[in-house]
N, C-alpha and C. Protein backbone atom coordinates (compact mmCIF):
# COMPACT_ATOMS: atom_id res chain seq x y z
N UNK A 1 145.64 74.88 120.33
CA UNK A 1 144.20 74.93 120.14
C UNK A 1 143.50 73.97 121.11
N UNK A 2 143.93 72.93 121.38
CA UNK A 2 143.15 71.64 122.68
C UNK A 2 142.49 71.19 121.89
N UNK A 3 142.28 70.28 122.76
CA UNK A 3 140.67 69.12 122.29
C UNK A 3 139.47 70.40 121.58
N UNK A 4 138.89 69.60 120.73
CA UNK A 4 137.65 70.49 120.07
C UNK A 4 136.32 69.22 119.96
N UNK A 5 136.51 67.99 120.42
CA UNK A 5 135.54 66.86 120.67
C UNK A 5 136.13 66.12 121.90
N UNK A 6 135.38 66.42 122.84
CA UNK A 6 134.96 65.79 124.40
C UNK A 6 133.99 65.23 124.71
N UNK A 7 134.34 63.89 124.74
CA UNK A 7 133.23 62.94 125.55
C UNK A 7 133.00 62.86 126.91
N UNK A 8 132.21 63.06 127.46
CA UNK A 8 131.61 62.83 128.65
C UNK A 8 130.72 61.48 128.68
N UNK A 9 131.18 60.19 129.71
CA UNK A 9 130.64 59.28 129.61
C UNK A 9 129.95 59.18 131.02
N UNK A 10 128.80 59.17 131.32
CA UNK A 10 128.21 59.23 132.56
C UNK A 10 127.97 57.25 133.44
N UNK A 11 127.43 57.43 134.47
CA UNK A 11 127.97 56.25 135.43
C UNK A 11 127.05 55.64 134.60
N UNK A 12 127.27 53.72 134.87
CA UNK A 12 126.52 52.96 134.88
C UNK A 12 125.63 52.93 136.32
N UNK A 13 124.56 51.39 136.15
CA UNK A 13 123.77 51.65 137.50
C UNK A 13 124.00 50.67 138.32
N UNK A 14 124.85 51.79 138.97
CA UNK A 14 126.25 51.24 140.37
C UNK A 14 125.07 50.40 140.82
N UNK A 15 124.12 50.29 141.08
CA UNK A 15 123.65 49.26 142.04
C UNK A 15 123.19 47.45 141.39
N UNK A 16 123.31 47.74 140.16
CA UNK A 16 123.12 46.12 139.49
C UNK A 16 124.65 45.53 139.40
N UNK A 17 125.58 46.04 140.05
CA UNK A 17 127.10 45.65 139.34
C UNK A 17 127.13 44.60 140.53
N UNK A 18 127.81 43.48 139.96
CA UNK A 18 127.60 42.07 140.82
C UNK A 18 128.39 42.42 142.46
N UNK A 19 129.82 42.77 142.17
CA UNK A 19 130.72 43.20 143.26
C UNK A 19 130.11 44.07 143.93
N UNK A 20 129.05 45.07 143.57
CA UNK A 20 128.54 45.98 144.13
C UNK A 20 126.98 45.26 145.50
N UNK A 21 126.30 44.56 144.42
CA UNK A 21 125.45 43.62 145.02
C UNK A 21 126.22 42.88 146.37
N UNK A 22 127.20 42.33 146.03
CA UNK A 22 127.74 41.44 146.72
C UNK A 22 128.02 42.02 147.90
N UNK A 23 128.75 43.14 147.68
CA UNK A 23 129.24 44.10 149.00
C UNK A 23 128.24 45.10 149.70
N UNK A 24 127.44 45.24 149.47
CA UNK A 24 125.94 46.14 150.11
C UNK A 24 124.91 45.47 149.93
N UNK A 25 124.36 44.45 149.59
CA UNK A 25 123.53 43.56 150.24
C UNK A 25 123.02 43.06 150.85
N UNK A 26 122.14 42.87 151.64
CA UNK A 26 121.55 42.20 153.19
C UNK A 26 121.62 40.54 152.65
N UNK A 27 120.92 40.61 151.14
CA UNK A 27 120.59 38.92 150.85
C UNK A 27 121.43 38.44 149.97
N UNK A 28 122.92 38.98 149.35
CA UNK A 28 123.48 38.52 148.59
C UNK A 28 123.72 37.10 148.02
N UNK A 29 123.82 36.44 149.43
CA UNK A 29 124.21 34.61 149.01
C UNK A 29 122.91 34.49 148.57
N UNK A 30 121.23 34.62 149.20
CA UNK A 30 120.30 34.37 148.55
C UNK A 30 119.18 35.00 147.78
N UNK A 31 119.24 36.07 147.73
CA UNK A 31 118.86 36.75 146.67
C UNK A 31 119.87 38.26 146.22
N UNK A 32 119.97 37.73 145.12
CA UNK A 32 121.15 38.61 143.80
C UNK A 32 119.73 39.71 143.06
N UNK A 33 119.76 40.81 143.38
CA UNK A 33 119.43 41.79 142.61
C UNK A 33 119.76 43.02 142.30
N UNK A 34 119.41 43.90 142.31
CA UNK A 34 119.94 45.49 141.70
C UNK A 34 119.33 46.62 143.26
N UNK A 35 120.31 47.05 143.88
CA UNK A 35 120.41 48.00 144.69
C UNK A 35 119.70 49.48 144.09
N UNK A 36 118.56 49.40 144.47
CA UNK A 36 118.05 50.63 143.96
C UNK A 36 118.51 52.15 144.51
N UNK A 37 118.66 52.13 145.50
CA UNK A 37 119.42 53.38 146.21
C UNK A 37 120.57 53.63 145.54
N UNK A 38 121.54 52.66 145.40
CA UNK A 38 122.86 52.83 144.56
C UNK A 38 122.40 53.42 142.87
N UNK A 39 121.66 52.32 142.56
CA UNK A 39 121.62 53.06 140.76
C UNK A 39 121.06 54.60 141.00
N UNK A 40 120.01 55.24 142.01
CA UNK A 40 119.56 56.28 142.17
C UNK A 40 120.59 57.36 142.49
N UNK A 41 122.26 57.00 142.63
CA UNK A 41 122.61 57.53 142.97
C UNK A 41 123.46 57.98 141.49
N UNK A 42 123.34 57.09 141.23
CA UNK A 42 124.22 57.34 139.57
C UNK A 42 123.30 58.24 138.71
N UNK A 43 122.06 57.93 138.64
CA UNK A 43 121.51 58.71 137.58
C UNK A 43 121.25 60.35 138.02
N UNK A 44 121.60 60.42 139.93
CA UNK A 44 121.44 61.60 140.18
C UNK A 44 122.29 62.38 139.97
N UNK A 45 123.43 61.69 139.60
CA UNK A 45 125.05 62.24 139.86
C UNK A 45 125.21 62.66 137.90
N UNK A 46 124.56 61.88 137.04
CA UNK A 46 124.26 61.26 135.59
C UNK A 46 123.76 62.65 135.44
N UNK A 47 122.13 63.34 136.01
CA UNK A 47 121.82 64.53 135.41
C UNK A 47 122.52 66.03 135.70
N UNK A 48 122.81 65.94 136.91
CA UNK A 48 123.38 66.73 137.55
C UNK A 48 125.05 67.14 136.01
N UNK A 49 125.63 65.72 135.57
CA UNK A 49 126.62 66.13 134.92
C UNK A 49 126.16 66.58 133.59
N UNK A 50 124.59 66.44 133.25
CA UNK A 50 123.94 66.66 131.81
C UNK A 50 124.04 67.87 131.69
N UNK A 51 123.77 68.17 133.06
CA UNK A 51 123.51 70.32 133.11
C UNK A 51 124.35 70.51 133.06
N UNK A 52 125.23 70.44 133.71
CA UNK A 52 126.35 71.27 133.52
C UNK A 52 127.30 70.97 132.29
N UNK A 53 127.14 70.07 131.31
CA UNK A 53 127.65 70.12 130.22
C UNK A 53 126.71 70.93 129.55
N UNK A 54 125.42 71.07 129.44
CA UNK A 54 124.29 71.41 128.43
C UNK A 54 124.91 73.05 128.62
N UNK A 55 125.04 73.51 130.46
CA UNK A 55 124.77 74.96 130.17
C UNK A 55 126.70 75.72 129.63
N UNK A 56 127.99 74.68 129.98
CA UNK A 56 129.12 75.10 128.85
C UNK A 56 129.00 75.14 127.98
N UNK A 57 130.08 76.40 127.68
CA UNK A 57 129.54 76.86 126.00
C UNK A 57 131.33 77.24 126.02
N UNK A 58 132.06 76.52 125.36
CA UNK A 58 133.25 76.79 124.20
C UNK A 58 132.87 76.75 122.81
N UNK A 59 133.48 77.97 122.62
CA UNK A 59 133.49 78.46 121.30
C UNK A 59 134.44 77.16 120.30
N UNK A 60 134.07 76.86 119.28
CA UNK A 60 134.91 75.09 118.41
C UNK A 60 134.27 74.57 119.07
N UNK A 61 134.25 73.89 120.27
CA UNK A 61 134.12 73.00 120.86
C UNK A 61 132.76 72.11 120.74
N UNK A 62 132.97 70.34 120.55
CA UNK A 62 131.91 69.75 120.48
C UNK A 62 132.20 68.76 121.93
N UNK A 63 130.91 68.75 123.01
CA UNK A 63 130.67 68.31 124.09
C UNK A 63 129.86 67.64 124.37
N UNK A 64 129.65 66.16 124.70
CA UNK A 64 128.79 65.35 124.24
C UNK A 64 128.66 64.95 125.92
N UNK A 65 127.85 64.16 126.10
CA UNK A 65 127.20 63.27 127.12
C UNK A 65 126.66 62.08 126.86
N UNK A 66 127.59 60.68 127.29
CA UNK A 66 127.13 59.63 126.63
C UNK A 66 126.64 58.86 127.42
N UNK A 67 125.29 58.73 127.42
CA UNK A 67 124.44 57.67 128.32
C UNK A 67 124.98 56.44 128.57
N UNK A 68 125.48 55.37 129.63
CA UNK A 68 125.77 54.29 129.60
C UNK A 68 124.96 53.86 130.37
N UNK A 69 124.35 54.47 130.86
CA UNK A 69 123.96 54.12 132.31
C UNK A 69 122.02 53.44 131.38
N UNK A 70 121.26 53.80 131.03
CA UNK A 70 120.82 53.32 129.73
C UNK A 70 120.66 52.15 129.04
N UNK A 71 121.80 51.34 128.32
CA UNK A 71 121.63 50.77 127.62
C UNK A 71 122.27 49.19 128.76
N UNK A 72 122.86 50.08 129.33
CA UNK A 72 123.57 49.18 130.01
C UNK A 72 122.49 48.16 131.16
N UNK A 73 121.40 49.51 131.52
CA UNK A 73 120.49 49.08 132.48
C UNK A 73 119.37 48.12 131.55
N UNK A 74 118.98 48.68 130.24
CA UNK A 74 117.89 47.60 129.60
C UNK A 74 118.84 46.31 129.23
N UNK A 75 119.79 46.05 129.65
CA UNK A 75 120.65 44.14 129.11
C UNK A 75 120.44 44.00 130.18
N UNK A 76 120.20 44.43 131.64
CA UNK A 76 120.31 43.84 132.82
C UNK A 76 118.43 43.74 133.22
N UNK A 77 117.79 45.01 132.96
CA UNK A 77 116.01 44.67 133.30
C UNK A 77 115.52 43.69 132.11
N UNK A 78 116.23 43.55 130.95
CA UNK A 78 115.53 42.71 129.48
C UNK A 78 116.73 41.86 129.08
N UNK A 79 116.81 41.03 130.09
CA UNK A 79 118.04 40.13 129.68
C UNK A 79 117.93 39.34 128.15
N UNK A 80 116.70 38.63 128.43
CA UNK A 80 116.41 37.54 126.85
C UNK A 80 116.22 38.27 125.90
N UNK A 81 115.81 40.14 126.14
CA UNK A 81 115.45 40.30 124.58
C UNK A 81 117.35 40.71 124.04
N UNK A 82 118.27 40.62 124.90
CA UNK A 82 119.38 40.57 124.20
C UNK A 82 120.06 39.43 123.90
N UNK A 83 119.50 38.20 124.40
CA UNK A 83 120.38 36.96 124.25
C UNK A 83 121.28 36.92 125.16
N UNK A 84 120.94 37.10 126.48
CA UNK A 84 121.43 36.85 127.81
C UNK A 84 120.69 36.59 128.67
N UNK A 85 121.62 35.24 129.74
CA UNK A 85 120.74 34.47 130.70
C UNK A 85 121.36 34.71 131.60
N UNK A 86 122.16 35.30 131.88
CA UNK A 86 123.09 35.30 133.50
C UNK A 86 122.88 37.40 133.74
N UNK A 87 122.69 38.06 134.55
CA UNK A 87 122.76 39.15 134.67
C UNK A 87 123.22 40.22 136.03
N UNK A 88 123.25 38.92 137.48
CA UNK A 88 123.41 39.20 138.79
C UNK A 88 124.70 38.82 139.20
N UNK A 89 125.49 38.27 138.22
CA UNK A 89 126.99 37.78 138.37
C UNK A 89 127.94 37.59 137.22
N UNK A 90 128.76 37.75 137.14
CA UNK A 90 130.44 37.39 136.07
C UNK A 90 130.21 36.01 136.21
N UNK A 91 131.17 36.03 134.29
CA UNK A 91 131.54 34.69 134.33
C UNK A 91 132.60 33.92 134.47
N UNK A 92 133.40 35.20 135.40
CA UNK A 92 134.99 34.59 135.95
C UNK A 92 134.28 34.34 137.72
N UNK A 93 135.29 33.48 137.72
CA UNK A 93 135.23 32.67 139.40
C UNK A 93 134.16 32.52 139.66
N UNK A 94 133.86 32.78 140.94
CA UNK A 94 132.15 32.85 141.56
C UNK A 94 131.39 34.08 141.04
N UNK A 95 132.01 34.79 140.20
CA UNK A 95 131.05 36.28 139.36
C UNK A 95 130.82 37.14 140.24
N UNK A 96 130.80 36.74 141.53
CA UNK A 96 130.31 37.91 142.79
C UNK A 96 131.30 38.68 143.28
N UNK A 97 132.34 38.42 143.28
CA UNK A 97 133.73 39.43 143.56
C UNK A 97 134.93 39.24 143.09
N UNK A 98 135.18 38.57 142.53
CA UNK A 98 136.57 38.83 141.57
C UNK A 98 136.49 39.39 140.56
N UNK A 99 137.50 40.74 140.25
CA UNK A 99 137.87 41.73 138.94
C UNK A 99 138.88 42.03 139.08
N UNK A 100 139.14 41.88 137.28
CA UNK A 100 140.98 42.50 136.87
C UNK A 100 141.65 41.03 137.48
N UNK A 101 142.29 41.19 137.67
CA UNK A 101 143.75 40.81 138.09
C UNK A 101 143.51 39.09 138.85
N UNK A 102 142.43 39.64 139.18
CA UNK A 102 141.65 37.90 140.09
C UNK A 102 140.78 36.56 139.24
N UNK A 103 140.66 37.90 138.16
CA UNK A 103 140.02 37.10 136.35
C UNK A 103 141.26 36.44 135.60
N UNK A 104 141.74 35.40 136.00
CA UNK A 104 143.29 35.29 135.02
C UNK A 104 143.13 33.60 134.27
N UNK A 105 144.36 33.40 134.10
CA UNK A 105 144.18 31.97 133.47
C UNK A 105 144.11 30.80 134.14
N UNK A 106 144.10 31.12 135.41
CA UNK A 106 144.13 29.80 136.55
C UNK A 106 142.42 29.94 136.89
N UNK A 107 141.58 31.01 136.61
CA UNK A 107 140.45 31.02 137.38
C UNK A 107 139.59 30.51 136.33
N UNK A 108 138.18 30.19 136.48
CA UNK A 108 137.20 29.00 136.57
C UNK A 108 136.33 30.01 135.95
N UNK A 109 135.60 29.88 134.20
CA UNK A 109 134.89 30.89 133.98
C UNK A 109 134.06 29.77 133.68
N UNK A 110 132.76 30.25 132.88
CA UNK A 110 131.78 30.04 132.29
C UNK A 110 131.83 29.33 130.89
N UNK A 111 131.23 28.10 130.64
CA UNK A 111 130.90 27.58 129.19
C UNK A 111 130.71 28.75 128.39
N UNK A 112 129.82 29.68 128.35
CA UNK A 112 129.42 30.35 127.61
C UNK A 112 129.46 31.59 127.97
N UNK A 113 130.43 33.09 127.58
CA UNK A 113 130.34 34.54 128.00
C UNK A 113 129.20 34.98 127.16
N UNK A 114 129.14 34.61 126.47
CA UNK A 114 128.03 35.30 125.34
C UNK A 114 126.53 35.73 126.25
N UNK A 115 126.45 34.65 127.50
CA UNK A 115 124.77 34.76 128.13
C UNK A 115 125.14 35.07 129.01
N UNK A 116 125.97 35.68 129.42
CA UNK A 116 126.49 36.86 130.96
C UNK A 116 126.72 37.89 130.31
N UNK A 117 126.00 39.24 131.13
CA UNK A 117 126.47 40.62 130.97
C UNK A 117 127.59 40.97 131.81
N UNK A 118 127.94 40.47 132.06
CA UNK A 118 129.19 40.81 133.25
C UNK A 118 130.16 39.60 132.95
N UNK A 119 131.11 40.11 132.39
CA UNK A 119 132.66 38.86 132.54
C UNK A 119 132.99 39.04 134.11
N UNK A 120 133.58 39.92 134.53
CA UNK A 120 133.85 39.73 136.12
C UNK A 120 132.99 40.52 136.75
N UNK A 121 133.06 40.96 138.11
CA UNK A 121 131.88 41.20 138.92
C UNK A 121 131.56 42.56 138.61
N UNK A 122 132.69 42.97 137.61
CA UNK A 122 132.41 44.87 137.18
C UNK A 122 132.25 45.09 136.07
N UNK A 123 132.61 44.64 134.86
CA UNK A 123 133.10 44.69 133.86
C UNK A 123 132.06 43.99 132.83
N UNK A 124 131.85 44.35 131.93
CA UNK A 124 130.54 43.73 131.12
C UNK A 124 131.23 42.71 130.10
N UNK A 125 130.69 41.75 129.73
CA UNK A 125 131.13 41.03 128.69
C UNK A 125 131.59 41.68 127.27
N UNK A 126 132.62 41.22 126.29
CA UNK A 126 132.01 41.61 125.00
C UNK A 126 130.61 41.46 124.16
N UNK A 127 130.51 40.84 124.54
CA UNK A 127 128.69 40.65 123.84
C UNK A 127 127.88 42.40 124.84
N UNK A 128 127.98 42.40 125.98
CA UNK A 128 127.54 43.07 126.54
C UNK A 128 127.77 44.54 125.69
N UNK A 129 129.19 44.87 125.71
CA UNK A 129 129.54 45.77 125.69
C UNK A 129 129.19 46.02 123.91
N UNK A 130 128.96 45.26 123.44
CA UNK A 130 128.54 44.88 121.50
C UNK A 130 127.54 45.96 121.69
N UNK A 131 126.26 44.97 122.13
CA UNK A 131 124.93 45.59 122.49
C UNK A 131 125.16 47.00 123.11
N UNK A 132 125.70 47.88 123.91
CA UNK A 132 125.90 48.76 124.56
C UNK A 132 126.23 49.51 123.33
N UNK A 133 127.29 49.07 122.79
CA UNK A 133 127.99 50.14 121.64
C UNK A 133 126.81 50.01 120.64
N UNK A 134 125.78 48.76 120.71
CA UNK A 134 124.42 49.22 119.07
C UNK A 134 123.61 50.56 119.63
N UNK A 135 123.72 50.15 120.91
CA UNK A 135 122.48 51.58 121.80
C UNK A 135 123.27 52.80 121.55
N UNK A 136 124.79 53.22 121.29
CA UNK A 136 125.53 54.48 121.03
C UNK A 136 125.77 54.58 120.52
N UNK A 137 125.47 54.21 118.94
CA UNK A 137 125.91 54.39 118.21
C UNK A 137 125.63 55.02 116.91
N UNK A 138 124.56 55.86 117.39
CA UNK A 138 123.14 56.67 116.65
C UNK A 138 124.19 57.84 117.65
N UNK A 139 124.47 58.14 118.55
CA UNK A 139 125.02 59.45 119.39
C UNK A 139 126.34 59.54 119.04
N UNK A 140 127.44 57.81 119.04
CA UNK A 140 128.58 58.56 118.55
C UNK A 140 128.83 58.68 116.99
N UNK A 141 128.17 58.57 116.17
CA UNK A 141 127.85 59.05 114.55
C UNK A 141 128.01 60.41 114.71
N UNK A 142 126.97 60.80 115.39
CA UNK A 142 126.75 62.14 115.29
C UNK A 142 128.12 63.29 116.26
N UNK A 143 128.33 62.70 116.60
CA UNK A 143 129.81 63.11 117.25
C UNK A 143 130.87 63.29 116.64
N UNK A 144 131.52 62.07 115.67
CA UNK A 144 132.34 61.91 114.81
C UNK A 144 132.54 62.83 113.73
């Protein structure tokens, strides 16, 4: 019979991701912000995958589309109304380019993950990812 509940999780906005900043940037060392061309590219790539889930049709089948790109973007434009102060960098190493494997127990994090949305330069904090899962969690109810 297959899967009969498929999630579809669409991009975040590739252009606020610190490693991303860091590496396509003109002002990275002095000004850290959000690549608008890049996030424009996610949300174009984001509707483009809405349609074409909206217009499949399997018979059983439940097919969802889960915004990340969303909730993920209001912790990074409304940092304080989530209880975060860091949003242009991780709180492993220098936050600007180390992920995975470069995040370990020898490297140099942050007093506090709780006020970074980003643990390493890709990857969102748990607090981050808390808040992310309160914004989906009215969509994956209804999924379940």
């Amino acid at each position: 019979m297959g899967a009969r509940k498929i999630a579809f999780v669409g991009l975040p906005p590739m252009g606020c991701v610190p490693a991303v900043i860091t590496m396509k940037s003109d002002h990275a060392l002095t000004h850290r912000a959000c690549i608008e061309s890049l996030s424009a590219v996610a949300r174009d790539y984001n509707r483009l995958l809405r349609n074409k889930l909206t217009a499949m049709r399997i018979p059983g089948a439940k097919i969802m589309y889960v915004d990340i790109y969303k909730p993920l973007d209001d912790l990074i434009k409304k940092p304080r109304q989530f209880g975060f102060d860091e949003v242009n960098c991780g709180c492993c190493g220098s936050g600007t380019i180390e992920v995975s494997i470069l995040c370990n127990s020898l490297s140099a994090v942050c007093s506090d993950d709780s006020k970074y949305v980003f643990w390493d330069s890709v990857h969102p904090t748990e607090a981050a990812y808390y808040n992310i899962f309160l914004g989906l969690r009215p969509i994956i109810d209804l999924f379940l």
